[in-house]
N, C-alpha and C. Protein backbone atom coordinates (compact mmCIF):
# COMPACT_ATOMS: atom_id res chain seq x y z
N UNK A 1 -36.38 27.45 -55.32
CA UNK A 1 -35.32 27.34 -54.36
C UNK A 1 -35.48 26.02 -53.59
N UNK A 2 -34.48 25.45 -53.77
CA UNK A 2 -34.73 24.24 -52.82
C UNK A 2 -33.97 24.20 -51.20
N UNK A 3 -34.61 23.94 -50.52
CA UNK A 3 -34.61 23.92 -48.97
C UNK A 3 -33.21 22.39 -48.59
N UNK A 4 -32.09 22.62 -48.12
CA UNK A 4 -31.35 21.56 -47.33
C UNK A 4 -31.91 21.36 -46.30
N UNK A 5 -32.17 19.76 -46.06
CA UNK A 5 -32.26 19.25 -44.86
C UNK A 5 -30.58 18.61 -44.46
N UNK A 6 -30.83 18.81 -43.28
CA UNK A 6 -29.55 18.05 -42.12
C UNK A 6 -29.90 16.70 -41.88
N UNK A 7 -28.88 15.73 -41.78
CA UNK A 7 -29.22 14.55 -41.42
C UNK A 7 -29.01 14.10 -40.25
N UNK A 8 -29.90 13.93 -39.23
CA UNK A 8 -28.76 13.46 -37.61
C UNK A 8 -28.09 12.96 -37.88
N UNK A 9 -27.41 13.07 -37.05
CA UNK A 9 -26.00 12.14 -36.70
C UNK A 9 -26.56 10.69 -36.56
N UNK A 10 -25.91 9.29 -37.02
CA UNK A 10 -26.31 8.28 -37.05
C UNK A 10 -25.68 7.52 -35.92
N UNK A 11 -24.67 8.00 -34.93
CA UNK A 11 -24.53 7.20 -33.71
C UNK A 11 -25.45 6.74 -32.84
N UNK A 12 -25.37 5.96 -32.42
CA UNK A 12 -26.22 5.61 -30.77
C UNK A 12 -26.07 6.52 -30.06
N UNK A 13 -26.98 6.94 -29.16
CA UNK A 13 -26.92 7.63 -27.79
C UNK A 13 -26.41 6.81 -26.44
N UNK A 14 -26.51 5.09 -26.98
CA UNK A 14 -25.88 4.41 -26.13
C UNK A 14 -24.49 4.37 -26.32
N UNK A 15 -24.11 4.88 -26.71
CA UNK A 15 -22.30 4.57 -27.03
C UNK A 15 -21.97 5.82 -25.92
N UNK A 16 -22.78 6.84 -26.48
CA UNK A 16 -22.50 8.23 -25.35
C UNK A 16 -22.59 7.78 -23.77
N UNK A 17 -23.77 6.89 -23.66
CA UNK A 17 -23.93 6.51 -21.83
C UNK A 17 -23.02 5.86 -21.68
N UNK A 18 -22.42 4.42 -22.43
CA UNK A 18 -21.40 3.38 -21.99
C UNK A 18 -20.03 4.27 -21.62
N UNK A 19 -19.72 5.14 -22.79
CA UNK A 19 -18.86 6.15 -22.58
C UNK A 19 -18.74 6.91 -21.29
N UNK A 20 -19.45 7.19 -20.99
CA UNK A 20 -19.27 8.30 -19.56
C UNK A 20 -19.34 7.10 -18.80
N UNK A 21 -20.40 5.84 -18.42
CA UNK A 21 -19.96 4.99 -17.32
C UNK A 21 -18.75 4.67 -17.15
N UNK A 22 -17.85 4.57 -18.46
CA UNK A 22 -16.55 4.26 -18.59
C UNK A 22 -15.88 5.10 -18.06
N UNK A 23 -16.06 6.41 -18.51
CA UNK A 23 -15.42 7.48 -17.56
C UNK A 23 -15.34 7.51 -15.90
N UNK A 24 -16.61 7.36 -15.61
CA UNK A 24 -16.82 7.30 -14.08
C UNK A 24 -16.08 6.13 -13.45
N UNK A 25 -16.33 5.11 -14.21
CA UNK A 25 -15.73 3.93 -13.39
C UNK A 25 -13.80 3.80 -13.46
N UNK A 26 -13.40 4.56 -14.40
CA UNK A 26 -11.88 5.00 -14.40
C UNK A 26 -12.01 5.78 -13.09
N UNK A 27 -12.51 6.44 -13.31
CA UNK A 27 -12.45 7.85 -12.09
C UNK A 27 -12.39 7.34 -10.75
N UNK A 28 -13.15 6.11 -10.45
CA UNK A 28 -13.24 5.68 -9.49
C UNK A 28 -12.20 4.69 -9.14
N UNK A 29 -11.98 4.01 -10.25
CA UNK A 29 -10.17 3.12 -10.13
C UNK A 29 -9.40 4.33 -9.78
N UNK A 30 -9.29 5.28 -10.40
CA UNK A 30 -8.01 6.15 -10.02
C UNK A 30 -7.84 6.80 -8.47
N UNK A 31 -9.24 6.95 -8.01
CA UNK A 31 -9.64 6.98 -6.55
C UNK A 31 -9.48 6.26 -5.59
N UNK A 32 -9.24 5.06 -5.84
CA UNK A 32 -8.87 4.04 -4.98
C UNK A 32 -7.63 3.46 -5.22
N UNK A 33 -6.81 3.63 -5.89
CA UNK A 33 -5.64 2.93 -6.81
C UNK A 33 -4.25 3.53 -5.85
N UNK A 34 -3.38 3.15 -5.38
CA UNK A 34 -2.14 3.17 -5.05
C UNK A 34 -1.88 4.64 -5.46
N UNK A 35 -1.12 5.47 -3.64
CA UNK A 35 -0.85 6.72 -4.14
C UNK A 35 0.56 6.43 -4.61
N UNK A 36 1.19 7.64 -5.26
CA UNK A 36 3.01 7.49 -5.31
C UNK A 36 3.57 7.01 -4.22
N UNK A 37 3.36 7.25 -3.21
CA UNK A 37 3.97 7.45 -1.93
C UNK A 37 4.06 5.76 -1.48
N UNK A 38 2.69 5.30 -1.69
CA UNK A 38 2.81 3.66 -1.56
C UNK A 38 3.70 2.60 -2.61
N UNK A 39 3.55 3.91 -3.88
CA UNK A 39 4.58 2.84 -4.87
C UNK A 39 5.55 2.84 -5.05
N UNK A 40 6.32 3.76 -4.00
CA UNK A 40 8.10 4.18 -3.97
C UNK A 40 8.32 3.07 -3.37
N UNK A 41 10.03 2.80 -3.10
CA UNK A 41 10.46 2.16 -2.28
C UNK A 41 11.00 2.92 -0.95
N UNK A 42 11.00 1.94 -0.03
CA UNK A 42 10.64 2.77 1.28
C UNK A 42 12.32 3.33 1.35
N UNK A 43 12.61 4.15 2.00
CA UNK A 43 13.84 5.22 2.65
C UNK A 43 13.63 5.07 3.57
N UNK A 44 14.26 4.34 4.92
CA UNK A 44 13.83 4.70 5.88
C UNK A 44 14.71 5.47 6.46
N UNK A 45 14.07 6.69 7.17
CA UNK A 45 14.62 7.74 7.89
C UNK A 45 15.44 7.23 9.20
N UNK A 46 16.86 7.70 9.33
CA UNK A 46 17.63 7.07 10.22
C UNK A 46 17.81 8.81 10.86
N UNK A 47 18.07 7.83 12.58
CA UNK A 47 18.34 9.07 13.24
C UNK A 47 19.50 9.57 12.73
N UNK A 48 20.50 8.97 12.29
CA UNK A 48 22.00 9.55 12.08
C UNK A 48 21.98 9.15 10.78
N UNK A 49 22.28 10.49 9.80
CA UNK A 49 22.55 9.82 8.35
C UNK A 49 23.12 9.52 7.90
N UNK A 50 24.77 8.98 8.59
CA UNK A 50 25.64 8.35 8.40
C UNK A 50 25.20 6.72 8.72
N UNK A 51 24.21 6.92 9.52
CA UNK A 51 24.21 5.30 10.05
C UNK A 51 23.14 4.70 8.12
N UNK A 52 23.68 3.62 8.40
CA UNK A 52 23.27 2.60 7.32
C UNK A 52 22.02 1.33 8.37
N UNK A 53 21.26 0.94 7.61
CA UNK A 53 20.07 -0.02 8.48
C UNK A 53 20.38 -1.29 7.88
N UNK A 54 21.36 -2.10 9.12
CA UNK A 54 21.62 -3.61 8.58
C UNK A 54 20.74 -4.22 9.49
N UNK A 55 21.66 -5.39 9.18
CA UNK A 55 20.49 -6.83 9.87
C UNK A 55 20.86 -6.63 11.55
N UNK A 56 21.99 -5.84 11.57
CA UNK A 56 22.57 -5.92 13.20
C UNK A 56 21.73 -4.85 14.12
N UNK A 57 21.42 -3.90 13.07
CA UNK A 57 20.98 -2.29 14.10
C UNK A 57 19.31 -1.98 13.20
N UNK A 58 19.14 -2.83 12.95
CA UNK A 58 17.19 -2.71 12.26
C UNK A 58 16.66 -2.40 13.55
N UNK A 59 15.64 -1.55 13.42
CA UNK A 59 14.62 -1.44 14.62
C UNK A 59 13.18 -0.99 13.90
N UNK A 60 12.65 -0.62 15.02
CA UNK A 60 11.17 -0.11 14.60
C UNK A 60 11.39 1.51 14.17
N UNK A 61 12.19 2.12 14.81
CA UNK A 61 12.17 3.48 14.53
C UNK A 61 12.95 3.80 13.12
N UNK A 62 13.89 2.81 12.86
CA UNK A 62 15.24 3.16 11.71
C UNK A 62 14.70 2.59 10.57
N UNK A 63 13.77 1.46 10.37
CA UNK A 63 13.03 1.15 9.41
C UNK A 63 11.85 0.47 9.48
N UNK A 64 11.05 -0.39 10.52
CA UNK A 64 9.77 -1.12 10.18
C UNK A 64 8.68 0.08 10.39
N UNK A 65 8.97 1.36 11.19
CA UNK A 65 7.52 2.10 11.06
C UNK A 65 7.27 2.34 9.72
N UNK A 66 8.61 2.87 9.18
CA UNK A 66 8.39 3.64 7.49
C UNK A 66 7.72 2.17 6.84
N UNK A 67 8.12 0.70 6.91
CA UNK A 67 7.84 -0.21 5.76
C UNK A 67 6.20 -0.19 6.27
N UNK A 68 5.93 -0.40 7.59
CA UNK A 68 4.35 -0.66 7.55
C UNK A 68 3.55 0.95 7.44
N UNK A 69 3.87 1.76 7.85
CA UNK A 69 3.29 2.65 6.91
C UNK A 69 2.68 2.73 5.57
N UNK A 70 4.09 2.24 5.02
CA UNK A 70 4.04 2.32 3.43
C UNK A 70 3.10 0.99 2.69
N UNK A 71 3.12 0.27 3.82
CA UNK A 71 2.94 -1.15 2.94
C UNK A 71 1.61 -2.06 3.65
N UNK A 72 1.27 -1.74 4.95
CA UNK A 72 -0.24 -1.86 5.69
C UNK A 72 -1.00 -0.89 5.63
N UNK A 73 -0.41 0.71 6.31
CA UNK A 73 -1.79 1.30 7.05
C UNK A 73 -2.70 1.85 5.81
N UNK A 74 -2.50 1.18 4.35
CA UNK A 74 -3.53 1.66 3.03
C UNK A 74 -4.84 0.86 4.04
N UNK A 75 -4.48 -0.83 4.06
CA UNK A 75 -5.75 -1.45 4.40
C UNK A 75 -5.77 -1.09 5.62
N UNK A 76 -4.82 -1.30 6.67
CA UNK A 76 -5.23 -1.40 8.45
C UNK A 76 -4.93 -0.42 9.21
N UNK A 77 -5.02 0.44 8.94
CA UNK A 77 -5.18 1.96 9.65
C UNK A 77 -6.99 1.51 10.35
N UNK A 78 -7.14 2.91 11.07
CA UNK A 78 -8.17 2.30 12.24
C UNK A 78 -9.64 2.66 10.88
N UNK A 79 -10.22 1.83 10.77
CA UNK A 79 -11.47 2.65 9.88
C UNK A 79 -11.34 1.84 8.84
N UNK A 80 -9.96 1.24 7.94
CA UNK A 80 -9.99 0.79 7.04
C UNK A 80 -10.41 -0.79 6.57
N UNK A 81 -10.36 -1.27 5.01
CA UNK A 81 -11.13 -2.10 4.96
C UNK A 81 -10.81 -3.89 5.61
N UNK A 82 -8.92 -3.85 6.28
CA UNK A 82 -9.10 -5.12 6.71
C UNK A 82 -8.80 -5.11 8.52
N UNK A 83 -8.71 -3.68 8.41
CA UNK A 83 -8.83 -3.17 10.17
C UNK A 83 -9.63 -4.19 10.97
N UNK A 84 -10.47 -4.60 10.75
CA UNK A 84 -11.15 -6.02 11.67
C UNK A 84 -10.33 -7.20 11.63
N UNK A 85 -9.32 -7.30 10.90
CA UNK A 85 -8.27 -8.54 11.23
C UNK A 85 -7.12 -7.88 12.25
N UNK A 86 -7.00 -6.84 11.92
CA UNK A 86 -5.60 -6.19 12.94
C UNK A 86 -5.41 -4.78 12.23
N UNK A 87 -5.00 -3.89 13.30
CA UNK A 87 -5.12 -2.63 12.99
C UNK A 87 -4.15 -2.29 13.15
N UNK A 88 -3.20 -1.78 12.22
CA UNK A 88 -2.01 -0.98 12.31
C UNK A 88 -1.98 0.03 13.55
N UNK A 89 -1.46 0.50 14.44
CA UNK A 89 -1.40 2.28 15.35
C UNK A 89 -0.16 2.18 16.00
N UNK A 90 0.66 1.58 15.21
CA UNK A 90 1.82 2.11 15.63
C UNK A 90 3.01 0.95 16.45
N UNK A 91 3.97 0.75 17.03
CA UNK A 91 4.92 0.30 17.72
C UNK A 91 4.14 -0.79 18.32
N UNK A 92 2.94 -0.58 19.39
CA UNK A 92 2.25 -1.59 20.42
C UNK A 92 1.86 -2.58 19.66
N UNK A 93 1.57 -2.35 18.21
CA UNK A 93 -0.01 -2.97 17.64
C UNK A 93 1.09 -3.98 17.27
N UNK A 94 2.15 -3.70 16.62
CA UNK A 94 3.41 -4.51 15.73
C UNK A 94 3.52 -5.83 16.94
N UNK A 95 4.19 -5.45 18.15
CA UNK A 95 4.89 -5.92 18.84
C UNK A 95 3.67 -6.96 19.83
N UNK A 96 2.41 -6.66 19.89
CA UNK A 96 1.01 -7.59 20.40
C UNK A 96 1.35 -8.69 19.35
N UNK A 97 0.71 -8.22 17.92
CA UNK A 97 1.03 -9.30 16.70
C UNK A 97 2.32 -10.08 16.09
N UNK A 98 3.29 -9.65 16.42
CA UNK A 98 4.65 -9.98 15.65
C UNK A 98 4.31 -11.46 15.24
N UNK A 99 4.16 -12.52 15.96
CA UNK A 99 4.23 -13.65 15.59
C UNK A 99 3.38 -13.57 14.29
N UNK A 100 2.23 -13.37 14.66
CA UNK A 100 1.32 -13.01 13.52
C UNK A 100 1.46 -12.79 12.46
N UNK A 101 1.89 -11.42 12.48
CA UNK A 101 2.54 -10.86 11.08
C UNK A 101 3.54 -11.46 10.31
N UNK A 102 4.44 -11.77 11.49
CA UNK A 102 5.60 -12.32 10.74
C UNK A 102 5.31 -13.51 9.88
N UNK A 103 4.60 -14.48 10.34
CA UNK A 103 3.53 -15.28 9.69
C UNK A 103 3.34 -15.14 8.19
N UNK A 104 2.71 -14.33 8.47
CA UNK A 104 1.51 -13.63 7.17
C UNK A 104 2.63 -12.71 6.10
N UNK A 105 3.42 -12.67 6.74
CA UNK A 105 4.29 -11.66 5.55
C UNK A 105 5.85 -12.51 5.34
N UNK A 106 6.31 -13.16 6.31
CA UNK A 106 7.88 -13.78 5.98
C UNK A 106 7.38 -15.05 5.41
N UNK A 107 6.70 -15.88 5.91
CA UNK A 107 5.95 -17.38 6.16
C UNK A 107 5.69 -17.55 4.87
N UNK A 108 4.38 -17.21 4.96
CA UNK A 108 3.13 -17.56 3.81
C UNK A 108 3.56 -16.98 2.97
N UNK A 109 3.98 -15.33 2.99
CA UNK A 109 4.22 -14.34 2.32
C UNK A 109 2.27 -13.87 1.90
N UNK A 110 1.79 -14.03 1.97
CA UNK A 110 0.21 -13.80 1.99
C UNK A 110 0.11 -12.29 1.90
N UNK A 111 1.02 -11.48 2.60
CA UNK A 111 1.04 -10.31 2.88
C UNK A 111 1.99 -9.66 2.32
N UNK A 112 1.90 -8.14 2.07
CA UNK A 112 0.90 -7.49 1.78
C UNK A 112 0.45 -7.74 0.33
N UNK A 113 -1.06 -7.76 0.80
CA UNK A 113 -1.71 -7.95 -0.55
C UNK A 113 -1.53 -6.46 -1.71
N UNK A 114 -1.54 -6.78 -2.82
CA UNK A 114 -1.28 -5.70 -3.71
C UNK A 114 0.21 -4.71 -3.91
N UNK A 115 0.89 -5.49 -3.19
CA UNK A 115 1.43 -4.83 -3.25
C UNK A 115 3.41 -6.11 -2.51
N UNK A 116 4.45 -5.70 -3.12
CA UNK A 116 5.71 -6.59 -2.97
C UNK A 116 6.67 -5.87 -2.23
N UNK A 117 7.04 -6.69 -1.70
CA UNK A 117 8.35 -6.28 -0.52
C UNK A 117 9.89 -6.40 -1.49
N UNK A 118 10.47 -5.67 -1.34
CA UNK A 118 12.26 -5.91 -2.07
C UNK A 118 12.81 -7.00 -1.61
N UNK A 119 13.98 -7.72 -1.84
CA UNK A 119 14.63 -8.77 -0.85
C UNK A 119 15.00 -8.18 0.25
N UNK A 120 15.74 -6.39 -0.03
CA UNK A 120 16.24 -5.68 1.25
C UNK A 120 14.95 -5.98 2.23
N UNK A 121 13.99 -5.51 2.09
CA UNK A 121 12.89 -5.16 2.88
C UNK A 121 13.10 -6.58 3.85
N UNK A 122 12.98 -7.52 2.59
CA UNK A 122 12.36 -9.28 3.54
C UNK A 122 13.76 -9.21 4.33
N UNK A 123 14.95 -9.11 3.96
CA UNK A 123 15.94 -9.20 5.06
C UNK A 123 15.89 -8.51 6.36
N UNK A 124 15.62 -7.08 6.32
CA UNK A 124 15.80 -6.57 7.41
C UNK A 124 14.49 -6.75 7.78
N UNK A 125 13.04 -6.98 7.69
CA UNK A 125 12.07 -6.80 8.24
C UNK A 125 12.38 -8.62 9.13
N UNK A 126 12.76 -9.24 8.23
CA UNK A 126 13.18 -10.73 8.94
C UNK A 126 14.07 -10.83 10.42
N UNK A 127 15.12 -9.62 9.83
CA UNK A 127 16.20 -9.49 11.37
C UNK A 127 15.77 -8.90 12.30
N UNK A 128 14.41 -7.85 12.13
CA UNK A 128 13.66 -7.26 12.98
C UNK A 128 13.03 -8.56 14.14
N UNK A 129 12.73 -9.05 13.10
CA UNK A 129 11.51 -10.26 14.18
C UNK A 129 12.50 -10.78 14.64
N UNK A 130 13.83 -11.05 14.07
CA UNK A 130 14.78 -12.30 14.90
C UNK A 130 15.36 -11.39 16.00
N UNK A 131 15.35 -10.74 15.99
CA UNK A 131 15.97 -9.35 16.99
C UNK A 131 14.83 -9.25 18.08
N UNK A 132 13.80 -9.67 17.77
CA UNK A 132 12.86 -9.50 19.10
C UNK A 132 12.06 -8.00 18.83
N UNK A 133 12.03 -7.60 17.64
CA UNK A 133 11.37 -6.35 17.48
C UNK A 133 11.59 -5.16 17.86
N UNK A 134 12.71 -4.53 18.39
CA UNK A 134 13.21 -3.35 18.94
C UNK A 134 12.74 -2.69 18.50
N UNK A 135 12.77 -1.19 19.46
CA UNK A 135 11.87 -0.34 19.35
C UNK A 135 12.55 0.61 18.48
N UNK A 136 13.82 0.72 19.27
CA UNK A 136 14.83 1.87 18.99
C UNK A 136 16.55 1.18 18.98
């Protein structure tokens, strides 16, 4: 009677480790990577939903909270990673910086990194600053 031997398997065991690092390090892009919510285009919520958001009636409440929400507080929320240049929290923080920002995002366009503004956006976020930044 003759006895079969099995032959291992002839892969590397390194293909198996590179493999799972590969895994992990996806895992970790997908962890840090743009939620949906940042990759929509913004809606901004109007008090009246008949009203439309032009260059005449833009404010902070009818559309720039929703755009910097959507489009800063990933990095500058309080804690986050460019929060030591300027920290998003809301209406005050906008209206301290405006020159600033406006700078960095109409100007240079420098801003926001990773991420693009529509032409709508650059128009009305533009009539915002020329408007003096209203609140409401």
């Amino acid at each position: 009677m003759e006895i079969l031997k099995f032959k291992k398997p002839s892969y590397d065991i390194r293909i198996g480790r590179q493999f799972r690092a590969s895994l992990v390090l996806l895992g970790i892009a997908v962890l840090f990577s743009c939620t949906k919510k940042q990759a929509q285009e913004i809606s901004p919520e109007l008090p009246n939903e008949t009203e439309t958001v032009t260059v005449q009636n833009v404010t902070y409440i009818n559309f720039a909270k929703a755009l910097f929400e959507t489009k800063c507080n990933s990095c500058h929320a309080t804690g986050r990673s460019a929060s030591a240049r300027w920290t998003f929290n809301g209406f005050s923080s906008l209206k301290d910086h405006a020159a600033r920002i406006n700078n960095v995002v109409l100007v240079t366009k420098t801003m926001p990194i990773g991420s693009t503004l529509s032409a709508k956006e650059i128009e009305l976020l533009d009539a915002w600053f020329k408007r003096n930044t209203p609140e409401n």
